[in-house]
Protein backbone atom coordinates (compact mmCIF):
# COMPACT_ATOMS: atom_id res chain seq x y z
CA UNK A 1 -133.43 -65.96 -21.45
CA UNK A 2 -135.92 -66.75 -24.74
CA UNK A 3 -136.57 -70.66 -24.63
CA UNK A 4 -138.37 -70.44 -28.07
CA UNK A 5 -136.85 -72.18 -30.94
CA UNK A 6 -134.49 -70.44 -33.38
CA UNK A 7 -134.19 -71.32 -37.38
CA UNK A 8 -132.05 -69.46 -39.44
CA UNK A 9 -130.07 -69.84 -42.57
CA UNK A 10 -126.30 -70.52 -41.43
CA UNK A 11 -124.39 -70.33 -44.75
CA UNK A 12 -123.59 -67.29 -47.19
CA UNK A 13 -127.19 -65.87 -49.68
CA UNK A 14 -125.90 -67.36 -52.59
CA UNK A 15 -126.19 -69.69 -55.18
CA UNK A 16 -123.78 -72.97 -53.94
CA UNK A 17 -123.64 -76.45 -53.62
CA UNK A 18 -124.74 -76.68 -50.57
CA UNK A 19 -127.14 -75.11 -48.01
CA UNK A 20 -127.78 -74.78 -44.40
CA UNK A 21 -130.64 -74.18 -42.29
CA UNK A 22 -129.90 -74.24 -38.50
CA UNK A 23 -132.74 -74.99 -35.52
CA UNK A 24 -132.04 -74.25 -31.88
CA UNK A 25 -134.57 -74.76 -28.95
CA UNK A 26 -136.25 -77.21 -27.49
CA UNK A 27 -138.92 -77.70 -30.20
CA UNK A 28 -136.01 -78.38 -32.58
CA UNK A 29 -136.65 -82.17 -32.98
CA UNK A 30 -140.76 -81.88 -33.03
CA UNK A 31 -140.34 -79.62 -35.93
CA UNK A 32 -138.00 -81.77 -37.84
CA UNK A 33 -140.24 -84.55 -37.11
CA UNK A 34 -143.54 -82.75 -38.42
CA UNK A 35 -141.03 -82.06 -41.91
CA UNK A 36 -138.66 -84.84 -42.83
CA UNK A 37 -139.26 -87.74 -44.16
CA UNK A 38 -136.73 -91.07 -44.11
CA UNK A 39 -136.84 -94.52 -45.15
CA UNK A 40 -138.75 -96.48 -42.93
CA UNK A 41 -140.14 -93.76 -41.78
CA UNK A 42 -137.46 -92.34 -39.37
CA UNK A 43 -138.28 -90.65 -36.39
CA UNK A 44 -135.34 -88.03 -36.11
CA UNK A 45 -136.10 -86.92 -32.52
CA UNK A 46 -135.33 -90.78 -31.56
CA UNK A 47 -132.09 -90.77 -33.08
CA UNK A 48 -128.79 -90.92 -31.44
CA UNK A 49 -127.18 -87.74 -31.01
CA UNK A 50 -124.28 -86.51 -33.38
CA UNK A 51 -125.81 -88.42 -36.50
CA UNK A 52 -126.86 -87.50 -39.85
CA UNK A 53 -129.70 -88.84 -42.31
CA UNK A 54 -130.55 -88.73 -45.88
CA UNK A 55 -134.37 -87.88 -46.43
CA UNK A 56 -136.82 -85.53 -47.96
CA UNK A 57 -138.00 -82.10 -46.49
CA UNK A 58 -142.30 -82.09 -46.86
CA UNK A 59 -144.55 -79.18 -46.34
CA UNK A 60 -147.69 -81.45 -46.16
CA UNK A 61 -147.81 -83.39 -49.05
CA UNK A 62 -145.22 -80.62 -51.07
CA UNK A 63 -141.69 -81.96 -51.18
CA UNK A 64 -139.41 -79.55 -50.77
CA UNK A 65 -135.86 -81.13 -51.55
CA UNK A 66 -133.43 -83.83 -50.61
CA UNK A 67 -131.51 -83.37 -47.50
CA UNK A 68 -128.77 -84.35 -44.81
CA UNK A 69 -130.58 -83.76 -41.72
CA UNK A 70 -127.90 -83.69 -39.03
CA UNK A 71 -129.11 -84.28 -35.42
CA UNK A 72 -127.14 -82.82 -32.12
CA UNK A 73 -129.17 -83.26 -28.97
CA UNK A 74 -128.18 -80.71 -25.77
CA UNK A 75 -126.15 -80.48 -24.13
CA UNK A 76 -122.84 -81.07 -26.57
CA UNK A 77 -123.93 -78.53 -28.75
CA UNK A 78 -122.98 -75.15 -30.44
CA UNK A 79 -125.90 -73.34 -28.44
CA UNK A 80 -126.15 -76.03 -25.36
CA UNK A 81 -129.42 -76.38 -26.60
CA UNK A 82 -131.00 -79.15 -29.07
CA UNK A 83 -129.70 -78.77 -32.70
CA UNK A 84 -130.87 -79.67 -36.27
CA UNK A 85 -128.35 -78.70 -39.37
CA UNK A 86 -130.47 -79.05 -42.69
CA UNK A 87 -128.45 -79.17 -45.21
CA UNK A 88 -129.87 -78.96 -48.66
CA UNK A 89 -129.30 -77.86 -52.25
CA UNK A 90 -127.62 -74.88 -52.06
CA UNK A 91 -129.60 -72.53 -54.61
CA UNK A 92 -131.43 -69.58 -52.64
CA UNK A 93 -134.64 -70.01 -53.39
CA UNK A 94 -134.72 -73.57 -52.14
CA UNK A 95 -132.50 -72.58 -48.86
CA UNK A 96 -135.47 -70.13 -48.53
CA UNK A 97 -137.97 -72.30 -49.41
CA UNK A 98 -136.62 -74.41 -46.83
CA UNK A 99 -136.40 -71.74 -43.90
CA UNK A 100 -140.11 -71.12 -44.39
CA UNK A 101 -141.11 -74.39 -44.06
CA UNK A 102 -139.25 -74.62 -40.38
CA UNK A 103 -140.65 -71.34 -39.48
CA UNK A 104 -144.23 -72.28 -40.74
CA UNK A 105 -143.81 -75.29 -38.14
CA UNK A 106 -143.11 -74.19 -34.98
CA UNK A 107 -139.80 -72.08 -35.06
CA UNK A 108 -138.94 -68.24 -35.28
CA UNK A 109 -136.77 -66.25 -36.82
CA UNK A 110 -133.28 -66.18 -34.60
CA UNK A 111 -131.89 -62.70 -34.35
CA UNK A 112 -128.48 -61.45 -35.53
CA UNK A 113 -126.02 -63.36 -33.78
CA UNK A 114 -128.20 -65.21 -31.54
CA UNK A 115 -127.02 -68.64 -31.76
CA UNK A 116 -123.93 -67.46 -30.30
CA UNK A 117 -125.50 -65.63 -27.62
CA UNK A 118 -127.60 -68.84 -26.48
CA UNK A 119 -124.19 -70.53 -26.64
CA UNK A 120 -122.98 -67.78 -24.31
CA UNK A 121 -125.66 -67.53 -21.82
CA UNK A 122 -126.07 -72.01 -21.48
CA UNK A 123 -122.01 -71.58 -20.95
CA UNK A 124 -121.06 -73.12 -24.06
CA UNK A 125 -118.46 -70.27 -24.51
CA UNK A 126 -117.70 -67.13 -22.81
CA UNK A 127 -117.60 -63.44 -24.00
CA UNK A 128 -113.93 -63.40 -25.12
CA UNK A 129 -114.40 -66.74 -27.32
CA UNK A 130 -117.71 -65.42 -28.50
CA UNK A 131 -116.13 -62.46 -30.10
CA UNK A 132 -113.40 -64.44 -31.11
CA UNK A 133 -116.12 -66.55 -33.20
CA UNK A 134 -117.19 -63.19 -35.26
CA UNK A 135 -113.36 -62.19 -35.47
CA UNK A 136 -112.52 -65.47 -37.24
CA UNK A 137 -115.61 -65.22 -39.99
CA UNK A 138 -114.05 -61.80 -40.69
CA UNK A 139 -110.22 -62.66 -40.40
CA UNK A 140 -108.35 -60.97 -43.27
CA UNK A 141 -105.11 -62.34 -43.33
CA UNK A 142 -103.55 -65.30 -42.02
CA UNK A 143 -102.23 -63.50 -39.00
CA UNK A 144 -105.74 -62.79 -37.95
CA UNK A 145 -106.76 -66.47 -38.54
CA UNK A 146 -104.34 -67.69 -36.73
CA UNK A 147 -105.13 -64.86 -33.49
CA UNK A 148 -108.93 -65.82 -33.94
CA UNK A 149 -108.20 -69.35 -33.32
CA UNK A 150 -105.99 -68.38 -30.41
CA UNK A 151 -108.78 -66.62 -28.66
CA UNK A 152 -111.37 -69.28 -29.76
CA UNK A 153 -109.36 -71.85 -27.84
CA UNK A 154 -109.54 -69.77 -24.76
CA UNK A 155 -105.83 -68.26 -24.83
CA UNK A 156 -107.51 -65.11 -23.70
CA UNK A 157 -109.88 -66.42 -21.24
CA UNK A 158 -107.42 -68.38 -19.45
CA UNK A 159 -105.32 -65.36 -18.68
CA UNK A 160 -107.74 -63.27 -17.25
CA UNK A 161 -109.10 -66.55 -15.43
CA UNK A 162 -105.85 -66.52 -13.87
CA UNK A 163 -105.37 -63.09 -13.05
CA UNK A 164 -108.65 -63.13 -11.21
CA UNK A 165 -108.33 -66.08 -9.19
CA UNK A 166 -105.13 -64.29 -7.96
CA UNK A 167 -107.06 -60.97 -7.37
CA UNK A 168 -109.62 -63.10 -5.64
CA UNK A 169 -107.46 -64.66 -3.33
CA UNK A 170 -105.89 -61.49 -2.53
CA UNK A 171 -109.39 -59.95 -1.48
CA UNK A 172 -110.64 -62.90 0.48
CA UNK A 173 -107.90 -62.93 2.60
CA UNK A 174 -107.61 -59.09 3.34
CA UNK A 175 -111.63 -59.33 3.88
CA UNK A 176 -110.68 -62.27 6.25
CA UNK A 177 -108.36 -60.15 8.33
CA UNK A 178 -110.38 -57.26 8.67
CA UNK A 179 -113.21 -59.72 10.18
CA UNK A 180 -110.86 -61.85 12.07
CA UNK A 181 -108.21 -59.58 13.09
CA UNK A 182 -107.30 -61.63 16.56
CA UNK A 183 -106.49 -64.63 14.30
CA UNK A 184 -105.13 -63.59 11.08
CA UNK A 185 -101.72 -61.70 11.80
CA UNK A 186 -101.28 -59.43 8.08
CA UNK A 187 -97.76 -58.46 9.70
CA UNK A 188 -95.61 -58.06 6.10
CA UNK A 189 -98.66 -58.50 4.13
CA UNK A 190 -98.37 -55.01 2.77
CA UNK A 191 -94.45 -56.66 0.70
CA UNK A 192 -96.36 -59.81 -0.30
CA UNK A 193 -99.29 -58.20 -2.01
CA UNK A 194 -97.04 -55.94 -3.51
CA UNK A 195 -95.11 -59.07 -5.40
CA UNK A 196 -98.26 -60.25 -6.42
CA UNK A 197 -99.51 -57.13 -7.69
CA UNK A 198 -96.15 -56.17 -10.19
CA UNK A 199 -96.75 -59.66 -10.94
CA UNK A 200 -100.12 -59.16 -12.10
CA UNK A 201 -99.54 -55.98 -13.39
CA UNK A 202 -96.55 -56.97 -16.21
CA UNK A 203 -98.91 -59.66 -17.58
CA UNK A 204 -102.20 -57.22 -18.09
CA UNK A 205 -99.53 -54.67 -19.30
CA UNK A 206 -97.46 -57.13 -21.97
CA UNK A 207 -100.95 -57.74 -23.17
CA UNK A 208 -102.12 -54.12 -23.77
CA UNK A 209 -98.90 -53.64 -25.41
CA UNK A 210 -99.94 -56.52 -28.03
CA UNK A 211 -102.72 -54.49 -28.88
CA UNK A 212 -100.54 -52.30 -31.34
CA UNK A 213 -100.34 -55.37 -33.60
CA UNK A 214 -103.28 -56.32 -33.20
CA UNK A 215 -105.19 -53.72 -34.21
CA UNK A 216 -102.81 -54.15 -37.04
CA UNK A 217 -103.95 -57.85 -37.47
CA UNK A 218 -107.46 -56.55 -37.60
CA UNK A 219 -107.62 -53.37 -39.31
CA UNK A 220 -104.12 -54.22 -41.65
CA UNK A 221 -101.65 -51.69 -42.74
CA UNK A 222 -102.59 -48.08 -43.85
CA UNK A 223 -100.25 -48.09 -46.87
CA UNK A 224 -99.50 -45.49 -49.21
CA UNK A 225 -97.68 -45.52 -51.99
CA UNK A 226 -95.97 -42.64 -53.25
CA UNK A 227 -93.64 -41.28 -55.91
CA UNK A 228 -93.31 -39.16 -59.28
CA UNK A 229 -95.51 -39.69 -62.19
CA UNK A 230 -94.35 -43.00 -64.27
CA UNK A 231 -92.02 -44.19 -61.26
CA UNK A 232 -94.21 -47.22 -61.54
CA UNK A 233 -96.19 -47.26 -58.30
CA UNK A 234 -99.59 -47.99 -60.15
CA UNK A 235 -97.33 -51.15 -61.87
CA UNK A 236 -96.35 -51.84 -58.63
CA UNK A 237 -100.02 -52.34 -57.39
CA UNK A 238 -100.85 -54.74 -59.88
CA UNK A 239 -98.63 -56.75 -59.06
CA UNK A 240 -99.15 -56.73 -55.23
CA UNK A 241 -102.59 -57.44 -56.02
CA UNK A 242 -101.78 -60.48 -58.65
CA UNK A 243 -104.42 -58.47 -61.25
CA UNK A 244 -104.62 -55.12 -63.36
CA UNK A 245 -106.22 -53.22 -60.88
CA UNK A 246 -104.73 -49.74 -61.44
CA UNK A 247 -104.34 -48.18 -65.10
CA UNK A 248 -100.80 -48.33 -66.48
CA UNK A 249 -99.62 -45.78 -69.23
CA UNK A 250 -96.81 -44.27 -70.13
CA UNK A 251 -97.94 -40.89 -69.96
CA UNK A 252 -97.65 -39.20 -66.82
CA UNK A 253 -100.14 -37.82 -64.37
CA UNK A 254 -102.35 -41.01 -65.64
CA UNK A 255 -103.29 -41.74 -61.74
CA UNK A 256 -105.02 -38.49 -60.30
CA UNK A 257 -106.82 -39.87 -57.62
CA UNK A 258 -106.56 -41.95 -54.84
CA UNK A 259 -107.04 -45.59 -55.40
CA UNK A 260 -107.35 -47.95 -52.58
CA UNK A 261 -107.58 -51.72 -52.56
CA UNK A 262 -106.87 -54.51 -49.42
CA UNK A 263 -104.50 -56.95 -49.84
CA UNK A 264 -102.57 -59.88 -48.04
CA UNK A 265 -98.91 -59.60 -48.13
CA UNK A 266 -97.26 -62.65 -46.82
CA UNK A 267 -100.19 -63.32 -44.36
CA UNK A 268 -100.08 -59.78 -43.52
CA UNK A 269 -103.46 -57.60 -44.07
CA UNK A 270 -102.42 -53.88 -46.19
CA UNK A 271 -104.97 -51.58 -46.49
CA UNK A 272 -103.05 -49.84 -49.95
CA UNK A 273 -103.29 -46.32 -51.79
CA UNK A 274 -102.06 -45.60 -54.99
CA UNK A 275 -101.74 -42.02 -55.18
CA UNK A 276 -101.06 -39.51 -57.90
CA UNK A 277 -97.25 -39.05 -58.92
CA UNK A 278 -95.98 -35.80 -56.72
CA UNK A 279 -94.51 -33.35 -59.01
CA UNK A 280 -94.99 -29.44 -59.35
CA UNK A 281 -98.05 -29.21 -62.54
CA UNK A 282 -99.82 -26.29 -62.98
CA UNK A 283 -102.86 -28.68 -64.39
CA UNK A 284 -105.89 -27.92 -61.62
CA UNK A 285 -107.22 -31.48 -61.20
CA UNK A 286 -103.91 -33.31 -61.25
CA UNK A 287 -102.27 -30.90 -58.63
CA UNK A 288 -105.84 -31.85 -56.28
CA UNK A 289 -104.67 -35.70 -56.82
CA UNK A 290 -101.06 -34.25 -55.46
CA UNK A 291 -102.35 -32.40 -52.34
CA UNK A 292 -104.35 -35.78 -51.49
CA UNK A 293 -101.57 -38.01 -51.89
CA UNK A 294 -99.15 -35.96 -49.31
CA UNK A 295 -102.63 -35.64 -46.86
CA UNK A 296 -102.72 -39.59 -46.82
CA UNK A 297 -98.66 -40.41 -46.75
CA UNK A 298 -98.62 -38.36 -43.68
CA UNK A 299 -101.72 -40.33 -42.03
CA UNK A 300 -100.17 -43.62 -43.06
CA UNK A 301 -98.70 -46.61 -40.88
CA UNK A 302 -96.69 -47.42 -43.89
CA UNK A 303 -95.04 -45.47 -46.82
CA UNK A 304 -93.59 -47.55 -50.03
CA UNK A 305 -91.46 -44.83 -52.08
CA UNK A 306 -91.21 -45.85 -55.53
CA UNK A 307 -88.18 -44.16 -57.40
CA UNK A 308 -87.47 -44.52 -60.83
CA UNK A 309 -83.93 -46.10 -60.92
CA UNK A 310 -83.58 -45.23 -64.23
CA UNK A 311 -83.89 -41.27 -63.85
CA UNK A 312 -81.86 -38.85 -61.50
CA UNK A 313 -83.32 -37.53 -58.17
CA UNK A 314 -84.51 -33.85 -58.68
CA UNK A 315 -86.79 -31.64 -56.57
CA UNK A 316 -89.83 -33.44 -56.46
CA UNK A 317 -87.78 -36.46 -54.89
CA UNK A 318 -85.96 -34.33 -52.00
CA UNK A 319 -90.09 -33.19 -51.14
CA UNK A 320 -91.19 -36.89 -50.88
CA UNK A 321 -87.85 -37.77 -48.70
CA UNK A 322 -88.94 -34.87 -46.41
CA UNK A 323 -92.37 -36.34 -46.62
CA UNK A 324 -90.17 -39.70 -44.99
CA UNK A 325 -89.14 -37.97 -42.02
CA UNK A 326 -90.36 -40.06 -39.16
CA UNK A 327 -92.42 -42.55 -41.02
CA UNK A 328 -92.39 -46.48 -41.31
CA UNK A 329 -91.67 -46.46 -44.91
CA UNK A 330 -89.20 -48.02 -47.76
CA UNK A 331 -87.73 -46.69 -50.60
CA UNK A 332 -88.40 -48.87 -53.69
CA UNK A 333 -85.48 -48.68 -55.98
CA UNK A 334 -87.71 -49.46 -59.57
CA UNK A 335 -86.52 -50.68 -63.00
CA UNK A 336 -83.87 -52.36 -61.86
CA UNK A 337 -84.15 -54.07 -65.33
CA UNK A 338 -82.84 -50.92 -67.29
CA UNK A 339 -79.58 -49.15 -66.69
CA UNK A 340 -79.51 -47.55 -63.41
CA UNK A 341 -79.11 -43.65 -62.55
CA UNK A 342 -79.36 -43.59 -58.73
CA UNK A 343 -78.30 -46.22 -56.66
CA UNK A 344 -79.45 -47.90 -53.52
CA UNK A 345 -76.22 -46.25 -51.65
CA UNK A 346 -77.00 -42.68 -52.76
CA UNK A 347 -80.77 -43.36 -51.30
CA UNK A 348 -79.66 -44.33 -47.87
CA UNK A 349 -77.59 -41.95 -47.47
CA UNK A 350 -80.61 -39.27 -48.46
CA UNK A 351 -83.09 -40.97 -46.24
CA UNK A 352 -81.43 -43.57 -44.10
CA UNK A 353 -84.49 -45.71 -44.83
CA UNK A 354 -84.51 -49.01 -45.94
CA UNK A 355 -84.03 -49.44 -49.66
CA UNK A 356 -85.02 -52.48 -52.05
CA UNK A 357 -84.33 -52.87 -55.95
CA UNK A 358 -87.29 -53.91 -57.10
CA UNK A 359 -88.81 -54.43 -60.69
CA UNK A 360 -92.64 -54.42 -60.74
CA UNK A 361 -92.42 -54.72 -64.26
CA UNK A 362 -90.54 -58.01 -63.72
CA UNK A 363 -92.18 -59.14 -60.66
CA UNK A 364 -88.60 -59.01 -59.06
CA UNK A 365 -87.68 -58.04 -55.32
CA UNK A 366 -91.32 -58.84 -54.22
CA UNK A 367 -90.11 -61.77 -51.44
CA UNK A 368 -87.97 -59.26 -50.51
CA UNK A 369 -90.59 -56.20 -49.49
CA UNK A 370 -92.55 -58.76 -48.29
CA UNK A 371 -90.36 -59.73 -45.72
CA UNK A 372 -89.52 -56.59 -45.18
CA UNK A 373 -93.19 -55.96 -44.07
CA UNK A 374 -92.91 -58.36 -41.94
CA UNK A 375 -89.73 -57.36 -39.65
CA UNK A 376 -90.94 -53.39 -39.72
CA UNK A 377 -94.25 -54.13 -38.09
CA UNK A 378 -94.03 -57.59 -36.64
CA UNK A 379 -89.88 -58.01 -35.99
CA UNK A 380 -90.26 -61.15 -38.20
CA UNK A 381 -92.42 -64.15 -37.76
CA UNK A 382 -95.04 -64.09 -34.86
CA UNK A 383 -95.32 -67.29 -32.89
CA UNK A 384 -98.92 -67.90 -32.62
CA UNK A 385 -98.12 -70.97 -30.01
CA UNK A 386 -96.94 -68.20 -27.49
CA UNK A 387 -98.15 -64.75 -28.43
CA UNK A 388 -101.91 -63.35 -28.03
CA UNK A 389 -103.04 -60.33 -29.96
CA UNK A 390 -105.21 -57.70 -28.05
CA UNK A 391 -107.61 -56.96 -31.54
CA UNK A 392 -110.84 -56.24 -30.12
CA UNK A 393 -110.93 -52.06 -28.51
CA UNK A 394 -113.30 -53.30 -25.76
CA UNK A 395 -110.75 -55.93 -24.81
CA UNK A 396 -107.63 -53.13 -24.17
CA UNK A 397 -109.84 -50.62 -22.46
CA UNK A 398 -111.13 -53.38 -19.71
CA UNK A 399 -107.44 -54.30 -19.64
CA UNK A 400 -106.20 -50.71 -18.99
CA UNK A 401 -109.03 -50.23 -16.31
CA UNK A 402 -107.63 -53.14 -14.67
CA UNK A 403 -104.01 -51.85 -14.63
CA UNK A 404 -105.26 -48.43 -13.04
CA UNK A 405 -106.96 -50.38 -10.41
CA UNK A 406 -103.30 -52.46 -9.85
CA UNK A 407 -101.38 -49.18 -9.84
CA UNK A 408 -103.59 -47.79 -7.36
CA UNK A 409 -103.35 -50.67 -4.89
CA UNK A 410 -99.60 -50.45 -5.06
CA UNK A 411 -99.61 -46.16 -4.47
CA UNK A 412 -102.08 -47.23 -1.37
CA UNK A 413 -99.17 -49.99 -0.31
CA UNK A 414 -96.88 -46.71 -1.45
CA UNK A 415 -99.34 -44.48 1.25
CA UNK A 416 -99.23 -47.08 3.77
CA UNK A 417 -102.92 -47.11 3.73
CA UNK A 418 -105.62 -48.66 5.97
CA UNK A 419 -105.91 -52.55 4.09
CA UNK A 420 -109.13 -52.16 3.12
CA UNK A 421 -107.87 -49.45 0.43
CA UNK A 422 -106.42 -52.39 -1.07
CA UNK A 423 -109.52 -54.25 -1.48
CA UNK A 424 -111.89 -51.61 -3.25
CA UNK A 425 -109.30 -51.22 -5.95
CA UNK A 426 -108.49 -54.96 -6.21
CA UNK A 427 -112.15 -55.34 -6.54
CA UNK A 428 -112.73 -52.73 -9.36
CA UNK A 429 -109.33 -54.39 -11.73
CA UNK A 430 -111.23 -57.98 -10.91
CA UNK A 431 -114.41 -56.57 -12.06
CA UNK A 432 -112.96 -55.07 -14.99
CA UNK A 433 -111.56 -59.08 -16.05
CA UNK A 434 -114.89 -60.08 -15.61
CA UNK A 435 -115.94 -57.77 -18.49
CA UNK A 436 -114.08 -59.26 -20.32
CA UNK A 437 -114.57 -62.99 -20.71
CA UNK A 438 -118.26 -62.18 -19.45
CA UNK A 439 -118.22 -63.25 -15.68
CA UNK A 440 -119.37 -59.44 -14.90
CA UNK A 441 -121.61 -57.77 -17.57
CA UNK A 442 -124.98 -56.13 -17.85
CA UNK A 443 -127.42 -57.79 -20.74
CA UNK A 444 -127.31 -54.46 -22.50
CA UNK A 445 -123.40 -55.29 -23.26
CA UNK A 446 -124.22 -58.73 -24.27
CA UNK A 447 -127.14 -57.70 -26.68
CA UNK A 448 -124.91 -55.20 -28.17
CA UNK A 449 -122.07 -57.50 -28.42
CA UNK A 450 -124.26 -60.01 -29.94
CA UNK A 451 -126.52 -58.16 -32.52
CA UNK A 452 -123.12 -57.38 -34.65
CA UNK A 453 -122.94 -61.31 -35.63
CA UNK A 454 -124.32 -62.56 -38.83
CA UNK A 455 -127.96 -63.86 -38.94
CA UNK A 456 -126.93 -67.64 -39.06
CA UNK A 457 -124.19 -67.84 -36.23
């Protein structure tokens, strides 16, 4: 591991209140020392750990700006290593100003995400929680949040803990036996490892399973929304996104290409398309917005279906419900504030879907799709006290290599194979946890993992 001393800037490269410049090494308090200046002439290295001080930053006789100068000495630290936190004004030139200064004396430039990575390798944290760190600065919705936290506390890691120290046990005794076979009878062994195994095997499986939401919680809902010109699906946008986003007229055909915008729906993360009304036009550029809005509903997690309430189903309507045909979707009964044509009775019956009055002119049924959201893809409110989201890809295919090795052992049990079949594949799914939280991983993984983080963390 690199024992030099890290600086870096640990808050966003913009103008702000306040700033932060970060140290991390062991020359951490010499540097402050050489640069801040206190009444009575503080010495910060001398202070008591977990403290903050007002004072000056110098370069010589320069001074640079006034400053909270939090000190954290190792090892009850972020990185496990000794810590300074300068926080100054927040404009960037000064925060920059700043940085310079602490490189100028002593430190260098930390790479992306190596803070985190020093906290990794000093066992601050391990790989799962790590990742959890960057998953959190980039959460999305409050479902994500609330995952990111899970995994930060160590939900994850204390699963796969547990898994392995069953594993474990499992393989030191069978390596026992095979040693010591005149004093360690495995008579029956063959039924208990079995237990232990399906055991083993539902919990790595119920959390591959989670990993269909949570790539949801991560990467949010593809959403498209479709209907006939004027239906009032760009309308409907707006008001999802609380702005005016997409142009409304009342001409139609006004929307002719695909417009796409992220947005949190009740703590839920949809990544949304408006598309082009789908009608039959002989008008070249508006029937290329048509072709791309029925490529993208049938790529889609998610299909909203705005109909005009006020206007009778005709052709273009039966193509969209086609379009429905084994989709997640709902049908979006619009204008519910002017006299109705079609009613939500005649669209179930067409589609079976589910079906919502809605005015997005009004801002009415909105709770309502919302919750709706919520039951399709999540059957209602998650419980983030019990339930772990798989989010991160490397994560589930660790997980699945694990499983194989489980289903393996129990074909061998199947085989009535020689015992120490059962050990090589208990080995490989233990090794395959260990990947995961860290406890088994080349430094090539780790850099890689590591270099994705932002500068400052």
């Amino acid at each position: 591991m690199n024992h030099d001393t890290i600086a870096a800037i640990a808050t966003g490269m913009t103008n702000s209140g306040i700033g932060i410049v970060r140290i991390s090494g062991n020359e951490a308090f010499s540097i402050i020392d050489k640069i801040y200046k206190g009444k009575k002439n503080k010495v910060l290295s001398q202070a008591e750990s977990h403290t903050i001080h007002y004072g000056h930053i110098y370069d010589g006789d320069q001074l640079i700006d006034e400053v909270m100068v939090s000190i954290m000495k190792a090892p009850r630290t972020y990185t496990g290593e000794d810590t300074v936190e300068i926080n100054c004004h927040g404009g960037i030139f000064i925060v920059n100003k700043i940085l310079e200064t602490v490189l100028k004396y002593g430190a260098r430039m930390a790479e992306s995400g190596e803070f985190s990575k020093r906290g990794f390798l000093n066992g601050k944290m391990d790989l799962s929680k790590a990742e959890a760190v960057m998953d959190l600065i980039h959460s999305k919705s409050e479902y994500a949040y609330k995952n990111s936290l899970n995994q930060l506390k160590g939900d994850l890691f204390t699963r796969v803990k547990q898994c392995r120290e069953k594993l474990i046990y499992e393989i030191a005794f069978i390596e026992s036996a095979l040693d010591d076979p005149e004093h360690i009878d495995i008579t029956g062994y063959s039924d208990k490892l079995k237990v232990t195994i399906k055991e083993q095997e539902e919990k790595i499986k119920k959390l591959i399973d989670s990993s269909v939401n949570g790539k949801i919680i991560k990467e949010g809902i593809k959403t498209v929304i479709v209907g006939k010109p004027n239906a009032g699906k760009s309308s409907l946008l707006n008001v999802l996104l609380g702005e005016e986003r997409a142009i409304v007229t009342d001409i139609e055909g006004t929307t002719r290409d695909v417009l796409e915008e992220s947005l949190n729906l009740g703590g839920v993360k949809l990544v949304i398309m408006d598309t082009a009304g789908i009608r039959h036009t002989e008008d070249v550029v508006e029937k290329i917005g048509v072709e791309k809005a029925k490529d993208y509903a049938k790529e889609a997690d998610f299909v909203m279906y705005v109909v005009d309430a006020s206007k009778s189903l005709d052709e273009n309507d039966n193509e969209i419900l086609n379009m429905l045909k084994d989709k997640k979707s709902v049908v979006l009964l619009n204008k519910m504030d002017l006299d109705r044509v079609v009613t939500e009775e005649e669209i179930r019956e067409k589609t079976g879907s589910e079906v919502i009055s809605i005015s997005a002119k009004e801002n009415i049924g909105i709770d309502i799709l919302e919750k709706k959201v919520k039951d399709m893809f999540f059957q209602g409110e998650i419980d983030f006290n019990e339930d772990l989201m798989i989010t991160n890809v490397r994560h589930k295919n660790l997980l699945e290599q694990a499983l194989e090795g489980l289903k393996m052992v129990e074909q061998s049990i199947e085989d009535n194979m020689p015992e120490d079949f059962y050990s090589i594949d208990l080995m490989s799914a233990y090794a395959a946890l260990g990947y995961i939280i860290g406890e088994e991983v080349e430094e090539d993984l780790v850099d890689e993992i590591f270099s994705k983080f932002c500068m400052g963390k």
